[in-house]
PDB file of N, CA and C in Angstrom:
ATOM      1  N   UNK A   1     223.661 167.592 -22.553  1.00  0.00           N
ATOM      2  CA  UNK A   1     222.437 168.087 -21.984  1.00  0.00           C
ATOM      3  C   UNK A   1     222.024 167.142 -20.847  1.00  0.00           C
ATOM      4  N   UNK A   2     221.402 167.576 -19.878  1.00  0.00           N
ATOM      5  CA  UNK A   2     220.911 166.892 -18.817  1.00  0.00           C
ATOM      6  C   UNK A   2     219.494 166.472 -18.566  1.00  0.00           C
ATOM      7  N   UNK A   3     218.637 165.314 -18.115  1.00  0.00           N
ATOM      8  CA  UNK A   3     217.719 165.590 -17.999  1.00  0.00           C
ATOM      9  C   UNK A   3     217.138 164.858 -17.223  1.00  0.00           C
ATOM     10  N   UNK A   4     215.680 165.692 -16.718  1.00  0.00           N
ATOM     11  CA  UNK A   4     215.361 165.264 -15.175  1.00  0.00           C
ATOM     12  C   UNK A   4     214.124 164.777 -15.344  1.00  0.00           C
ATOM     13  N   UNK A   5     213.333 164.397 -14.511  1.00  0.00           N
ATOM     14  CA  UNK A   5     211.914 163.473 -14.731  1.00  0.00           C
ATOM     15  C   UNK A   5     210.931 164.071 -13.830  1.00  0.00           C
ATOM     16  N   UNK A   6     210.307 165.037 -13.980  1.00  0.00           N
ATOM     17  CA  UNK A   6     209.048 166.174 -13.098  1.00  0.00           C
ATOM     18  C   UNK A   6     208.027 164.721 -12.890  1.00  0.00           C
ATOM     19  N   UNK A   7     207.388 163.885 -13.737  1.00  0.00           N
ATOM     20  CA  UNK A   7     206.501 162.859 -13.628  1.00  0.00           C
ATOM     21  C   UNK A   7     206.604 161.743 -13.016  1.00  0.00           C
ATOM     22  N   UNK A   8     205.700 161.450 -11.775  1.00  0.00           N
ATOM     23  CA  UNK A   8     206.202 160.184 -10.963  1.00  0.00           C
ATOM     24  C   UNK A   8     206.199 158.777 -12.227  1.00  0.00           C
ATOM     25  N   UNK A   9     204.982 159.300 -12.748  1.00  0.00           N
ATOM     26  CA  UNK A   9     204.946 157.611 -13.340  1.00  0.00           C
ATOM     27  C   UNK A   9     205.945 157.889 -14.685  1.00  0.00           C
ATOM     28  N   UNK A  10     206.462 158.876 -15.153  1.00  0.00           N
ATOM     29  CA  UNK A  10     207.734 158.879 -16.312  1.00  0.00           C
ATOM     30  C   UNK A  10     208.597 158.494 -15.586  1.00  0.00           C
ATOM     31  N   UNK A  11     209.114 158.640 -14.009  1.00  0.00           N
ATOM     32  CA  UNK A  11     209.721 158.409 -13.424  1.00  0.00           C
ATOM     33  C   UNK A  11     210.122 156.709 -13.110  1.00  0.00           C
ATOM     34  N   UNK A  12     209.140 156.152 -12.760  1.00  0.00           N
ATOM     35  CA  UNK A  12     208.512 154.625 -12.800  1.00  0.00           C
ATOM     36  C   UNK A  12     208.631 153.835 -13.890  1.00  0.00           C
ATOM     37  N   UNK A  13     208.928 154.903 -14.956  1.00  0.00           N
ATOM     38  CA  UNK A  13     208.564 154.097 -16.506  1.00  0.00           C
ATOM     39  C   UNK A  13     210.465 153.679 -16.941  1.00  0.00           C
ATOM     40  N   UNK A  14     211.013 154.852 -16.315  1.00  0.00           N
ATOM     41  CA  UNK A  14     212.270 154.943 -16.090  1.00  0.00           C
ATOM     42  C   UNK A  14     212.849 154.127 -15.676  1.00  0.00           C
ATOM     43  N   UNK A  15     212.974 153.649 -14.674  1.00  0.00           N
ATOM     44  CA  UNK A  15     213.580 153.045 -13.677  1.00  0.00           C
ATOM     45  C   UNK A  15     213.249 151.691 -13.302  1.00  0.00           C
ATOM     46  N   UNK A  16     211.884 151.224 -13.997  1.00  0.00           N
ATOM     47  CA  UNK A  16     211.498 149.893 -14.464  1.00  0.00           C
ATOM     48  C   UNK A  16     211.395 149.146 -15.392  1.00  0.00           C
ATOM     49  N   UNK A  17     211.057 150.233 -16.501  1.00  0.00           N
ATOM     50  CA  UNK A  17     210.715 149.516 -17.429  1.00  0.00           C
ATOM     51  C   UNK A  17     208.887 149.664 -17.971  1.00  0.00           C
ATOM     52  N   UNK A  18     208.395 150.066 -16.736  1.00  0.00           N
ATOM     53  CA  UNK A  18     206.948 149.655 -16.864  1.00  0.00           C
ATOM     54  C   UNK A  18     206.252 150.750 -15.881  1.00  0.00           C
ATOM     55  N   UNK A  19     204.912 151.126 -16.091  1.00  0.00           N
ATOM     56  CA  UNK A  19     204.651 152.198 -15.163  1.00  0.00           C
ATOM     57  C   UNK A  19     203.011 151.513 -15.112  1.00  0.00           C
ATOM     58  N   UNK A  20     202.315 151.369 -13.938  1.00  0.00           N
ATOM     59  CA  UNK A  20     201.140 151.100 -13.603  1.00  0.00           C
ATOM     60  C   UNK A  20     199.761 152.379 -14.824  1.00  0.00           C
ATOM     61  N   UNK A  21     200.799 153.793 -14.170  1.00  0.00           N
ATOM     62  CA  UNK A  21     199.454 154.685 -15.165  1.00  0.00           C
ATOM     63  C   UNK A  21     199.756 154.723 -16.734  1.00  0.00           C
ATOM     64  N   UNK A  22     200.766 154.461 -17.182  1.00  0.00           N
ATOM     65  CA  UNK A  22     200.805 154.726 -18.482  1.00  0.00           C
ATOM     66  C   UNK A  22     201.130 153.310 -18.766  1.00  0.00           C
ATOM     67  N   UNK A  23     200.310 152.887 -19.893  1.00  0.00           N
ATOM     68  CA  UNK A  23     199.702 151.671 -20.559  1.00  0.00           C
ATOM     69  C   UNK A  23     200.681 152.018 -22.444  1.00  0.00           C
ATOM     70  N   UNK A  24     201.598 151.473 -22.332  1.00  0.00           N
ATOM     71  CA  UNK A  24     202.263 151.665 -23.378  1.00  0.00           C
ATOM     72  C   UNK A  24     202.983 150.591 -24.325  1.00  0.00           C
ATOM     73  N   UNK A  25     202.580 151.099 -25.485  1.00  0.00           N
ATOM     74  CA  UNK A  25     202.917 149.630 -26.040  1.00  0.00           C
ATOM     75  C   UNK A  25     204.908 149.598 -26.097  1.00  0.00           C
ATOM     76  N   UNK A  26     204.938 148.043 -26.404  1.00  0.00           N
ATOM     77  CA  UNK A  26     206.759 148.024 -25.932  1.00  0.00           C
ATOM     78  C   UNK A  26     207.594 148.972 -26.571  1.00  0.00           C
ATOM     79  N   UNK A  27     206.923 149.112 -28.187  1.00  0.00           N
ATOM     80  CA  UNK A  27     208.143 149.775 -29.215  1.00  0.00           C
ATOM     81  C   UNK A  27     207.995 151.313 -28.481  1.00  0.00           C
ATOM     82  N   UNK A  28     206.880 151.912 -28.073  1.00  0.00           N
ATOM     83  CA  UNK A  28     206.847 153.323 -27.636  1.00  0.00           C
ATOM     84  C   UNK A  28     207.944 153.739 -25.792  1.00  0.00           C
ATOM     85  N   UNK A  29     207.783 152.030 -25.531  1.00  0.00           N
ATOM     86  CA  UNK A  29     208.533 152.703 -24.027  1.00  0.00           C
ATOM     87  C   UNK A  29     210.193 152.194 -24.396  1.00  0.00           C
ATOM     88  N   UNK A  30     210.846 151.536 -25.125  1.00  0.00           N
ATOM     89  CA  UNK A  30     211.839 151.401 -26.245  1.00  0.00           C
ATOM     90  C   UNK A  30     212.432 153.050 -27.015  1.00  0.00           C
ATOM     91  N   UNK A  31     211.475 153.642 -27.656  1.00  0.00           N
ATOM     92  CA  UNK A  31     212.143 154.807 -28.286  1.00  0.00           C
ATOM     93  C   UNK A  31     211.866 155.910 -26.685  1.00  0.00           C
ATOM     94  N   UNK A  32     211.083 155.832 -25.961  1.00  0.00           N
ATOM     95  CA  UNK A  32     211.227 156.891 -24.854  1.00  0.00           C
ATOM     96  C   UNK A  32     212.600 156.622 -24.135  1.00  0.00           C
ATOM     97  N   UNK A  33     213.202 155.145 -24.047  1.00  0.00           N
ATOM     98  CA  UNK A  33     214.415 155.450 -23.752  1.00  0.00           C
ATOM     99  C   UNK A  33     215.457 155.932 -24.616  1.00  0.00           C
ATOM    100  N   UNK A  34     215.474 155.327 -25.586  1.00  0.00           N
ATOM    101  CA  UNK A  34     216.438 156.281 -27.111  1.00  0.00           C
ATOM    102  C   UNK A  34     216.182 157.394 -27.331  1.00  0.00           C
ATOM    103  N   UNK A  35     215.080 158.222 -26.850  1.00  0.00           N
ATOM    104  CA  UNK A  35     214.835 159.875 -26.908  1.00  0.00           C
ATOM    105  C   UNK A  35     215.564 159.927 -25.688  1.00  0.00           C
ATOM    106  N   UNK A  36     215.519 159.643 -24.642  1.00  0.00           N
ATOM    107  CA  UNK A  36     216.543 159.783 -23.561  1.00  0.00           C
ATOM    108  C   UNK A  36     217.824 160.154 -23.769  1.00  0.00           C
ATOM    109  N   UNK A  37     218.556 159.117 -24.221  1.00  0.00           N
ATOM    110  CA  UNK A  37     220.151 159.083 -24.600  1.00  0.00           C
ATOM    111  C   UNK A  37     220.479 159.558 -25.603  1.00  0.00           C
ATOM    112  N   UNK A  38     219.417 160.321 -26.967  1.00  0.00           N
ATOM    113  CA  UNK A  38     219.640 160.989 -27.884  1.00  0.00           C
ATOM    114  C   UNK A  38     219.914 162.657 -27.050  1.00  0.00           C
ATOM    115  N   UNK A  39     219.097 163.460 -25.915  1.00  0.00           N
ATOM    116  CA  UNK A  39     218.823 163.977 -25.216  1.00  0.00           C
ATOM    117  C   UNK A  39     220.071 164.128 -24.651  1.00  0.00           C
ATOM    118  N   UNK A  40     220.609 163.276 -24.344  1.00  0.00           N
ATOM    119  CA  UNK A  40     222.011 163.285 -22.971  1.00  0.00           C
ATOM    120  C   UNK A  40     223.022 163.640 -23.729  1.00  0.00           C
ATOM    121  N   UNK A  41     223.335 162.706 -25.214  1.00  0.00           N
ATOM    122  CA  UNK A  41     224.299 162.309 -25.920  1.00  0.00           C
ATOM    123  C   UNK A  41     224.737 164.011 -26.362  1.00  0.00           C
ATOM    124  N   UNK A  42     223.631 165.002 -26.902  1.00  0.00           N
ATOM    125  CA  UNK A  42     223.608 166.207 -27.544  1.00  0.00           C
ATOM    126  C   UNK A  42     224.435 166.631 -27.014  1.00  0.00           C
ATOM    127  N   UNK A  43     225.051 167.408 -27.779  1.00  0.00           N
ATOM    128  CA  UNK A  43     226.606 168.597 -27.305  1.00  0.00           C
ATOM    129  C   UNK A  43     225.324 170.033 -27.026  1.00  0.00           C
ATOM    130  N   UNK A  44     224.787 170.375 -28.151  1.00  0.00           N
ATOM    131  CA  UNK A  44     223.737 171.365 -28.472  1.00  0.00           C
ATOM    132  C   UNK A  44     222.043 171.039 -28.809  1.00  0.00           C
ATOM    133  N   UNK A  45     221.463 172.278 -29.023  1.00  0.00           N
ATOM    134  CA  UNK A  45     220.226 172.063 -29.441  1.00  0.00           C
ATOM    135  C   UNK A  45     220.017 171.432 -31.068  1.00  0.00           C
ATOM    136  N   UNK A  46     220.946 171.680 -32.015  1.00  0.00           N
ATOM    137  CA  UNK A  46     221.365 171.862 -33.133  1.00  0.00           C
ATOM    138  C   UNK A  46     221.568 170.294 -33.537  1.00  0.00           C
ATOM    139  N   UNK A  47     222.107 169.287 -32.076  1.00  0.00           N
ATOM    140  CA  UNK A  47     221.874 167.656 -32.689  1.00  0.00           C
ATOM    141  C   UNK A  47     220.703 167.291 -32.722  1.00  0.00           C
ATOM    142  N   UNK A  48     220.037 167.886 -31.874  1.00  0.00           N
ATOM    143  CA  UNK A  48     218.732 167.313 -32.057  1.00  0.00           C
ATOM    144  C   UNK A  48     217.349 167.455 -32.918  1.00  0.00           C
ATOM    145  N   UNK A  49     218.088 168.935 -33.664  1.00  0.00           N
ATOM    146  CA  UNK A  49     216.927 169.430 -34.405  1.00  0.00           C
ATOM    147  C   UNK A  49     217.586 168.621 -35.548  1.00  0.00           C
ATOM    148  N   UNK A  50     218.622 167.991 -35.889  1.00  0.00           N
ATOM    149  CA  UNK A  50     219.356 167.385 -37.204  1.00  0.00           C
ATOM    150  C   UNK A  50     218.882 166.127 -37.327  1.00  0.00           C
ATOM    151  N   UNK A  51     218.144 166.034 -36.062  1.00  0.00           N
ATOM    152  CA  UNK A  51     217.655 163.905 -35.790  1.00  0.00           C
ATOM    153  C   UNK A  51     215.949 164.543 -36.386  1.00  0.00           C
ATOM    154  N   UNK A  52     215.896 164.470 -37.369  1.00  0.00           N
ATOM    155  CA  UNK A  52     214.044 164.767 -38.435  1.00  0.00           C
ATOM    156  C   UNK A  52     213.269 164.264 -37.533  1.00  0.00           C
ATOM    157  N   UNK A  53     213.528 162.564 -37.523  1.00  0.00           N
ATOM    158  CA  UNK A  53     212.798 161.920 -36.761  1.00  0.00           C
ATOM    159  C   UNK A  53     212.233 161.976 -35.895  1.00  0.00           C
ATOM    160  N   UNK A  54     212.413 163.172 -35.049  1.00  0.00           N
ATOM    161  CA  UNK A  54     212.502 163.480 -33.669  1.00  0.00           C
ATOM    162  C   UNK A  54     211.400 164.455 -33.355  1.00  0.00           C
ATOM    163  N   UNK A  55     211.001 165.111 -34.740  1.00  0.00           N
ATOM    164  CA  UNK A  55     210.512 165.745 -34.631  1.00  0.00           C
ATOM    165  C   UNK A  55     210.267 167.440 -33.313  1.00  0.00           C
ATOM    166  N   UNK A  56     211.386 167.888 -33.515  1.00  0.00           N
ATOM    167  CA  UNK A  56     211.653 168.512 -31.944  1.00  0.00           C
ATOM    168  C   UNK A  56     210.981 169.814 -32.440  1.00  0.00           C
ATOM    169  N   UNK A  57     209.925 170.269 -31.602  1.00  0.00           N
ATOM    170  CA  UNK A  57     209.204 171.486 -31.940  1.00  0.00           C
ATOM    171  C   UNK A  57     208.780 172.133 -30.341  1.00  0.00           C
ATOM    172  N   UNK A  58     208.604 173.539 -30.586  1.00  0.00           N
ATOM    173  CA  UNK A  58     207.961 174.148 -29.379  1.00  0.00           C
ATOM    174  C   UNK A  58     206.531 174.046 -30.035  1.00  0.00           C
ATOM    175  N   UNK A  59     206.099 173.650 -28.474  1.00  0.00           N
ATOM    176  CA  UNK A  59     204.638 173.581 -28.693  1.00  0.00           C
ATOM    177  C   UNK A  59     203.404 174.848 -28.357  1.00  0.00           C
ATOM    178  N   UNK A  60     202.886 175.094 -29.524  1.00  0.00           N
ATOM    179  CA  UNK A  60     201.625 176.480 -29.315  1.00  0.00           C
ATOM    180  C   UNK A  60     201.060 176.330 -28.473  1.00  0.00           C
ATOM    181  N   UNK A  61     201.219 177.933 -28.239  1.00  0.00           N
ATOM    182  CA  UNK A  61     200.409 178.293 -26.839  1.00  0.00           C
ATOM    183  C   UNK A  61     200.655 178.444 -25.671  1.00  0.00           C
ATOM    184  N   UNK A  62     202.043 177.647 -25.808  1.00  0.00           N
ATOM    185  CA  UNK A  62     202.943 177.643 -24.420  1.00  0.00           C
ATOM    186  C   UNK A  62     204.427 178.351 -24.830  1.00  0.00           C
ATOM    187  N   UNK A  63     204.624 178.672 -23.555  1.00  0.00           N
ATOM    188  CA  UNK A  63     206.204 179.779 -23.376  1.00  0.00           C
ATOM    189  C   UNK A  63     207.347 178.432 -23.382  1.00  0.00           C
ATOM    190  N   UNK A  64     207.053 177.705 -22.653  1.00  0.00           N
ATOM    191  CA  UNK A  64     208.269 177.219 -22.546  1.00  0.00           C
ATOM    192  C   UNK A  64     208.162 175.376 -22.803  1.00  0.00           C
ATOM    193  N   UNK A  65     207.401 174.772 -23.312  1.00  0.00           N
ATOM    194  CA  UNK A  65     207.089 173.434 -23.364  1.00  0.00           C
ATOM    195  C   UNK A  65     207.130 173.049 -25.158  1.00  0.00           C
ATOM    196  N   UNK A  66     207.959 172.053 -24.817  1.00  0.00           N
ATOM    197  CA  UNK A  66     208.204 171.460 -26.289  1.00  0.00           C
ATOM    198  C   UNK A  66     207.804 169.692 -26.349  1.00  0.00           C
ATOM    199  N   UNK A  67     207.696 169.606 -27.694  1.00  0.00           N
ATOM    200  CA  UNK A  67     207.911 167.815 -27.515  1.00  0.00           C
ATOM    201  C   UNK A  67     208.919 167.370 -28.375  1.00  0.00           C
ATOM    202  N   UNK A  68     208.796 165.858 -28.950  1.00  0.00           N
ATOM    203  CA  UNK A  68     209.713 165.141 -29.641  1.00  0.00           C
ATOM    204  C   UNK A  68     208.583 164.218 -29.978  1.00  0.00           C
ATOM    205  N   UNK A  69     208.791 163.271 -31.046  1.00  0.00           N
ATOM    206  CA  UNK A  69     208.038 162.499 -31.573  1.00  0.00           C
ATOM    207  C   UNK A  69     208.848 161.542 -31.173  1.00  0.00           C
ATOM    208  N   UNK A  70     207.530 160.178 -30.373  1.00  0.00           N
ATOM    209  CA  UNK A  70     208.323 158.923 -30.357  1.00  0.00           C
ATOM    210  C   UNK A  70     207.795 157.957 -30.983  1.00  0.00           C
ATOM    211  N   UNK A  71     206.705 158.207 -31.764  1.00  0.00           N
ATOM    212  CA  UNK A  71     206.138 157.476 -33.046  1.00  0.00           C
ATOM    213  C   UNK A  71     205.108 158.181 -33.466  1.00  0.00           C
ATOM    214  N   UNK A  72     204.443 157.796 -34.328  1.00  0.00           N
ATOM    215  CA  UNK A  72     203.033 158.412 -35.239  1.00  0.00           C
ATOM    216  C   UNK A  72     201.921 159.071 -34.156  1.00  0.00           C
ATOM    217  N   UNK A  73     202.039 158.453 -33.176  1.00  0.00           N
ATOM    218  CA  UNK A  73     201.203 158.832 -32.532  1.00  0.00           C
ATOM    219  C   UNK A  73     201.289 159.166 -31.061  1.00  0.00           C
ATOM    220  N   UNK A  74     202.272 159.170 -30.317  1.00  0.00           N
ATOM    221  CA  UNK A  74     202.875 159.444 -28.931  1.00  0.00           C
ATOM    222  C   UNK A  74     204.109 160.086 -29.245  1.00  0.00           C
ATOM    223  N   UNK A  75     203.608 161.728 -28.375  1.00  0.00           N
ATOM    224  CA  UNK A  75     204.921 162.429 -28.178  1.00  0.00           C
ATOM    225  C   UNK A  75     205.532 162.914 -26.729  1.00  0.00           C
ATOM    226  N   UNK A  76     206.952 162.730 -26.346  1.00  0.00           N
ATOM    227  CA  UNK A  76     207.514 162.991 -25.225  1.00  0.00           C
ATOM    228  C   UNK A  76     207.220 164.584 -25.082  1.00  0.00           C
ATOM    229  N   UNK A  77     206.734 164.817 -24.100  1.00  0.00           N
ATOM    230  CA  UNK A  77     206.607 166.439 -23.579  1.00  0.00           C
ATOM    231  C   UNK A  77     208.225 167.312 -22.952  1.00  0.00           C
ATOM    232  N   UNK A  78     208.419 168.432 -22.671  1.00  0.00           N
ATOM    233  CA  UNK A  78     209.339 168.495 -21.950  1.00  0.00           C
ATOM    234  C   UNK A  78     209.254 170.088 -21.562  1.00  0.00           C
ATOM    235  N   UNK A  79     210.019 170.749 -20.465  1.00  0.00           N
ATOM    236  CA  UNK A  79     210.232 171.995 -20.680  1.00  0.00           C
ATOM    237  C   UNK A  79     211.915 172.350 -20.301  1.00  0.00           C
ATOM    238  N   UNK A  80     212.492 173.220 -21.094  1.00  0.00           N
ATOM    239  CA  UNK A  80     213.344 173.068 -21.144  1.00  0.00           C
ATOM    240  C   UNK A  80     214.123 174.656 -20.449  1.00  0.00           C
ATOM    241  N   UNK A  81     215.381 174.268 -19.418  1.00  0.00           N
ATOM    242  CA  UNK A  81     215.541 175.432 -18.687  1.00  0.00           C
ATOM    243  C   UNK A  81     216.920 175.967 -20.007  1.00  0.00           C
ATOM    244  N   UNK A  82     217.082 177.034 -20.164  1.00  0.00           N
ATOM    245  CA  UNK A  82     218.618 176.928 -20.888  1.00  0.00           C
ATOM    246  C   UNK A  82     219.739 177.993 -19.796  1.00  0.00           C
ATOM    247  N   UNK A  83     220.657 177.093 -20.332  1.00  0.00           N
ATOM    248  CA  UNK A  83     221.657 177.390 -19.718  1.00  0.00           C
ATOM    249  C   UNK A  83     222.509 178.137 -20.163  1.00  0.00           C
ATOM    250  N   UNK A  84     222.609 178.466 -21.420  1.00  0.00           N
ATOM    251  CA  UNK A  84     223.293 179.818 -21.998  1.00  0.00           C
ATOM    252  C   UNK A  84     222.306 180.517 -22.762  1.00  0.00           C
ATOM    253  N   UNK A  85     223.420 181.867 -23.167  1.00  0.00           N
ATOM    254  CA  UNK A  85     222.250 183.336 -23.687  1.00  0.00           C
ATOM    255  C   UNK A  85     222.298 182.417 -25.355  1.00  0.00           C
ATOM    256  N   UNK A  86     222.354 181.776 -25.777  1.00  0.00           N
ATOM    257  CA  UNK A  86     221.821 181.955 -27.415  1.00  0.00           C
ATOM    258  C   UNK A  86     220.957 180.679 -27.546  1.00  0.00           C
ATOM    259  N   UNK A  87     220.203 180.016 -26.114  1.00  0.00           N
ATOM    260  CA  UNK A  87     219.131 178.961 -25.749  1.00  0.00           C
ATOM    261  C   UNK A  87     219.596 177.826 -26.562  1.00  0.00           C
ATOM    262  N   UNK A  88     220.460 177.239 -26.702  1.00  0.00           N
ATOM    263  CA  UNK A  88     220.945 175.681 -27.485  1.00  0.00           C
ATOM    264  C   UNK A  88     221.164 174.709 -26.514  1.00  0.00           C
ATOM    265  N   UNK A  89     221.972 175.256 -25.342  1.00  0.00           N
ATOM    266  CA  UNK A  89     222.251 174.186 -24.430  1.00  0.00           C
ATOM    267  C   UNK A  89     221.221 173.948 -22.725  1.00  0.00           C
ATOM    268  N   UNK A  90     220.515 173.216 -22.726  1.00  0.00           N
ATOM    269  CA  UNK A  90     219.543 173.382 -21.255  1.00  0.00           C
ATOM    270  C   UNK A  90     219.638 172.084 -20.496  1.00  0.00           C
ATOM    271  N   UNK A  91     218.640 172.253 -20.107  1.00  0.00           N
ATOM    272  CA  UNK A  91     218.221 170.874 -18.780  1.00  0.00           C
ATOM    273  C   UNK A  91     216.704 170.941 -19.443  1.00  0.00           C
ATOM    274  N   UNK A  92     216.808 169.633 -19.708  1.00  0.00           N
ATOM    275  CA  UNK A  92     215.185 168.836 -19.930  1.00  0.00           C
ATOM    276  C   UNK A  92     214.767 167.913 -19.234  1.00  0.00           C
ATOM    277  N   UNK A  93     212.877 169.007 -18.577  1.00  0.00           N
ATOM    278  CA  UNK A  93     212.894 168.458 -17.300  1.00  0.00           C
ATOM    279  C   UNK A  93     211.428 167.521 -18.049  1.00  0.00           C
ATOM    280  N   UNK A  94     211.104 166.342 -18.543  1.00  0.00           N
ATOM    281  CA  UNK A  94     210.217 165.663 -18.992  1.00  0.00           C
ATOM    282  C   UNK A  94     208.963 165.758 -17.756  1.00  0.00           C
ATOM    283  N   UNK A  95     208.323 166.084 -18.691  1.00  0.00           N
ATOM    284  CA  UNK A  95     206.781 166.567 -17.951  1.00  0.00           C
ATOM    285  C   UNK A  95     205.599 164.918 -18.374  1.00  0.00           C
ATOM    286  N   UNK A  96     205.684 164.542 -19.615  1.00  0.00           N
ATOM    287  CA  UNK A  96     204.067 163.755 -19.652  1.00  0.00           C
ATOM    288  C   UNK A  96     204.990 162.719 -21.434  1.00  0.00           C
ATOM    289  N   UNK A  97     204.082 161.671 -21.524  1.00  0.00           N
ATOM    290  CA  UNK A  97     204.069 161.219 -22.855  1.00  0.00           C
ATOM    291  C   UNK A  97     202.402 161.247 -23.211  1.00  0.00           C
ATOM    292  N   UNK A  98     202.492 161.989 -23.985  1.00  0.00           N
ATOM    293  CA  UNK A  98     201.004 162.791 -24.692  1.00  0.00           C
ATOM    294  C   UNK A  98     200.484 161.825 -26.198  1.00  0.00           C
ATOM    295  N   UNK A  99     199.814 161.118 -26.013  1.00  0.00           N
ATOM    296  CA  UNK A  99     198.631 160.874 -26.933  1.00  0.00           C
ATOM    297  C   UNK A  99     198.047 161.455 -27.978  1.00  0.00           C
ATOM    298  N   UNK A 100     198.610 161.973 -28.880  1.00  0.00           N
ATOM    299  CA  UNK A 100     199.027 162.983 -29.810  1.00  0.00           C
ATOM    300  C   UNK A 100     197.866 163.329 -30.646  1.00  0.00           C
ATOM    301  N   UNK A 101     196.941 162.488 -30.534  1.00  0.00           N
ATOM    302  CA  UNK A 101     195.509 162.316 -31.479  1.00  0.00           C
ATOM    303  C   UNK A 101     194.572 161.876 -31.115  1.00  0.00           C
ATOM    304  N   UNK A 102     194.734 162.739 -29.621  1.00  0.00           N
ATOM    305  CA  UNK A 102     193.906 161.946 -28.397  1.00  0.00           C
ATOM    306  C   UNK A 102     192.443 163.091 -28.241  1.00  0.00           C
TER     307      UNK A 102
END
């Protein structure tokens, strides 16, 4: 699976380490990169719904936006394009890390 970064400062958080707007503690910007490479690593949709932890759900209310859990309380956003007819394999284009109990 492939995936792309819609958010300047997910973008920033990426590619540094550290992002000026998002104020994150270390262990949460740590598993946003291991949701990354869990993300890449996937053959299918089917590894990732097998990782519990991960919590991978579509989110209500919306057509096409899902998250992942990257601890108790911060979840990675995403929307996901698919690339074949039975929707397992896509491009995840990371939109926000959401404050889950905010």
């Amino acid at each position: 699976m492939t995936v792309f970064i819609k958010d300047k400062d997910l973008e920033e958080l990426f590619r540094t380490g550290k992002s000026k707007k998002l104020k994150l503690p270390e262990h949460v910007v740590d598993k946003f990169f291991a949701t990354i490479q869990k993300i890449e690593a996937a053959v299918d949709l089917h590894d990732l719904l097998a990782d519990k932890g991960l919590r991978f759900e579509k989110l209500k209310g919306y057509d096409d936006t899902y998250s992942m859990r990257l601890n108790q309380k911060y979840r990675l956003e995403m929307t996901i394009t698919w690339t074949n007819d039975a929707q397992t394999v896509g491009d995840f284009y990371l939109i926000t890390i959401s404050n889950h109990y905010s």
